[in-house]
Protein backbone atom coordinates (compact mmCIF):
# COMPACT_ATOMS: atom_id res chain seq x y z
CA UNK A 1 0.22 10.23 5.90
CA UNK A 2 1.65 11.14 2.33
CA UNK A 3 0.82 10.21 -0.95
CA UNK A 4 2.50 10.81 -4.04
CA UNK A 5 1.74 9.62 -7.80
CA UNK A 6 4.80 8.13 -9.21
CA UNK A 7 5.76 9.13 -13.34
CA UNK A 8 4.60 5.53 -13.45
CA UNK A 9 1.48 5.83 -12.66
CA UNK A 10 1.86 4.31 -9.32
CA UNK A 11 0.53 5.63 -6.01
CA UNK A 12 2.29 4.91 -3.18
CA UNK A 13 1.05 5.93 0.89
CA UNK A 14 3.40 6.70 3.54
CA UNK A 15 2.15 5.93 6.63
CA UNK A 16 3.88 6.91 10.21
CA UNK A 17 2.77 6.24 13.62
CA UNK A 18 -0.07 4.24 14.46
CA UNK A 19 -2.69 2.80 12.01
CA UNK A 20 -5.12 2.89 14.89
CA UNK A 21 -8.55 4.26 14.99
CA UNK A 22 -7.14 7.94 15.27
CA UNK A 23 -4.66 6.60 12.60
CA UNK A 24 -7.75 5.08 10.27
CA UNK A 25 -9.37 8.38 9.86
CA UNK A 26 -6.55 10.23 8.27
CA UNK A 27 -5.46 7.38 6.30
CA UNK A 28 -9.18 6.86 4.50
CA UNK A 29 -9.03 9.93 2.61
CA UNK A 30 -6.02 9.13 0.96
CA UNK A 31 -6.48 5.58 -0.01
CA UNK A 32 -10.14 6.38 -1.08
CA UNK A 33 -8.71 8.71 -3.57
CA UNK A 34 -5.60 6.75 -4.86
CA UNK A 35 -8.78 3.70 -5.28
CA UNK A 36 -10.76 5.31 -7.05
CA UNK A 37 -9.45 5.18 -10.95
CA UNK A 38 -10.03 2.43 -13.06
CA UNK A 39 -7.69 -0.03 -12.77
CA UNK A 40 -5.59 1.99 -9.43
CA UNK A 41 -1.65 0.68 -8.77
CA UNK A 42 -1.46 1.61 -5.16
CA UNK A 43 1.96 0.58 -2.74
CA UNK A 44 1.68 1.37 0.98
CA UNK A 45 4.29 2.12 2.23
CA UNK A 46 4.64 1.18 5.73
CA UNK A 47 8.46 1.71 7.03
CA UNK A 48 7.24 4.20 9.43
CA UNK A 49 4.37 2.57 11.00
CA UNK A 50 4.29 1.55 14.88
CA UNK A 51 1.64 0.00 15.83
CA UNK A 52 -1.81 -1.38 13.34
CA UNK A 53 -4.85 -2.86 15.49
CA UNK A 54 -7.83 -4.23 13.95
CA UNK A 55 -9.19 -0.84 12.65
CA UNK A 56 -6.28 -0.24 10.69
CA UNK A 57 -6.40 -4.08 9.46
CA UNK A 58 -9.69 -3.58 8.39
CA UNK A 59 -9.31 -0.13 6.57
CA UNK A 60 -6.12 -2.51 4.80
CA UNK A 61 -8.34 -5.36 3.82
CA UNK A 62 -11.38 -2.86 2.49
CA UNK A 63 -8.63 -1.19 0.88
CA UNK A 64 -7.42 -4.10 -1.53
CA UNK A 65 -10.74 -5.36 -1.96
CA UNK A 66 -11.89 -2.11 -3.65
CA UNK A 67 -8.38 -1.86 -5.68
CA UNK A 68 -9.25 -5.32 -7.18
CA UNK A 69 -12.99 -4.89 -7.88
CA UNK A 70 -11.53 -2.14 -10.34
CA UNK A 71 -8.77 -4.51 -11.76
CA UNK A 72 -5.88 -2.56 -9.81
CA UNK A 73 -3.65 -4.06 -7.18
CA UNK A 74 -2.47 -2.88 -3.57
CA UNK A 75 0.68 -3.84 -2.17
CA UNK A 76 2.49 -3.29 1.30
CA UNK A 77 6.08 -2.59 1.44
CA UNK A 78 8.75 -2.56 4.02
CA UNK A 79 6.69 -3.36 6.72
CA UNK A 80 8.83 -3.41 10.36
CA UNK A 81 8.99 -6.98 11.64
CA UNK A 82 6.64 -6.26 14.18
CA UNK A 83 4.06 -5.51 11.74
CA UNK A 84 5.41 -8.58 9.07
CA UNK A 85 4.56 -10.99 11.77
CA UNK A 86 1.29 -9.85 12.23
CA UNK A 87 0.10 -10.60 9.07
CA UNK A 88 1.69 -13.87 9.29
CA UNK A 89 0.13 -14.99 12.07
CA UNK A 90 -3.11 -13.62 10.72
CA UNK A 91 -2.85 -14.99 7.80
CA UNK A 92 -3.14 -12.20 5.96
CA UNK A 93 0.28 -12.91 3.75
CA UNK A 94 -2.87 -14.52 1.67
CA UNK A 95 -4.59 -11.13 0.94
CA UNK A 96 -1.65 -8.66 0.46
CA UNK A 97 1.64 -8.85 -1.74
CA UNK A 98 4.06 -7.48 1.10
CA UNK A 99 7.39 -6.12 -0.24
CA UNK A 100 10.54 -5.71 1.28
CA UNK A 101 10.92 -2.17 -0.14
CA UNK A 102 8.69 0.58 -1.41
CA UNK A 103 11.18 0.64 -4.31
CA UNK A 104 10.64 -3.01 -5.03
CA UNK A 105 6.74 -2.87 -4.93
CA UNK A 106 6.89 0.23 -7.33
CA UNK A 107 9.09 -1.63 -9.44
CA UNK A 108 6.73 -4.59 -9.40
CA UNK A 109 3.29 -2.80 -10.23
CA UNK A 110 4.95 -0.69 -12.64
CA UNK A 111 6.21 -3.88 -14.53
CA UNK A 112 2.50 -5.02 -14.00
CA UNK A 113 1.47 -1.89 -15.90
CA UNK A 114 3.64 -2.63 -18.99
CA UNK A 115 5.87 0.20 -17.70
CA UNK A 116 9.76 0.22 -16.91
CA UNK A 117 10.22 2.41 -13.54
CA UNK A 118 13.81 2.64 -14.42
CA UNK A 119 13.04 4.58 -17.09
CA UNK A 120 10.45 6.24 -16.18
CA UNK A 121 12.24 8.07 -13.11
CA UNK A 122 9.70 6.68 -10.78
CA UNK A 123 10.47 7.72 -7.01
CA UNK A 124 10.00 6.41 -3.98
């Protein structure tokens, strides 16, 4: 996992491999530090990402819920279709924003922000 703070003020989580229960553990540093400012923009990105079983769902869903109990948002972007359809199917296209690219979530959050990420040389 990698994590990088954008010049906008957006973080944004690479993940690779499996978001298993091996996978959980070194993704809950990370996230618990890019959730814990006031008001955190956080993307994950998840273009790399194989496989994501309940643990990794659930580290997701705690994820977002702590983001927006401090007024920040949490988006997914470019999931692999695999990994799309299971949140359709689990419904959980209700909880997440899912973007098609990391570029387009930073873009999004940024704008959320009152920021341009054209301008600001955001990166991805």
């Amino acid at each position: 996992m990698d994590s990088h703070l954008t010049d906008t003020g957006v973080t944004v989580i690479t993940t690779r491999g499996d978001l298993d229960l091996d996978g959980t553990r070194q993704l809950r540093q990370p996230l618990i530090s890019a959730t814990s400012a006031q008001q955190p923009l956080v993307v994950l990105d998840l273009a790399g990402l194989e496989f994501l079983d309940s643990s990794g769902i659930s580290l997701l869903v705690h994820g977002v819920k702590r983001v927006r109990a401090r007024g920040g948002a949490l988006v997914l972007a470019a999931a692999p279709a695999k990994v799309a359809r299971l949140f359709e199917v689990t419904g959980l296209t209700r909880v997440f924003e899912i973007f098609p690219t990391t570029e387009d979530a930073n873009a999004q959050l940024s704008a959320r922000a009152g920021l341009d990420s054209s301008e600001c040389g955001a990166r991805s």
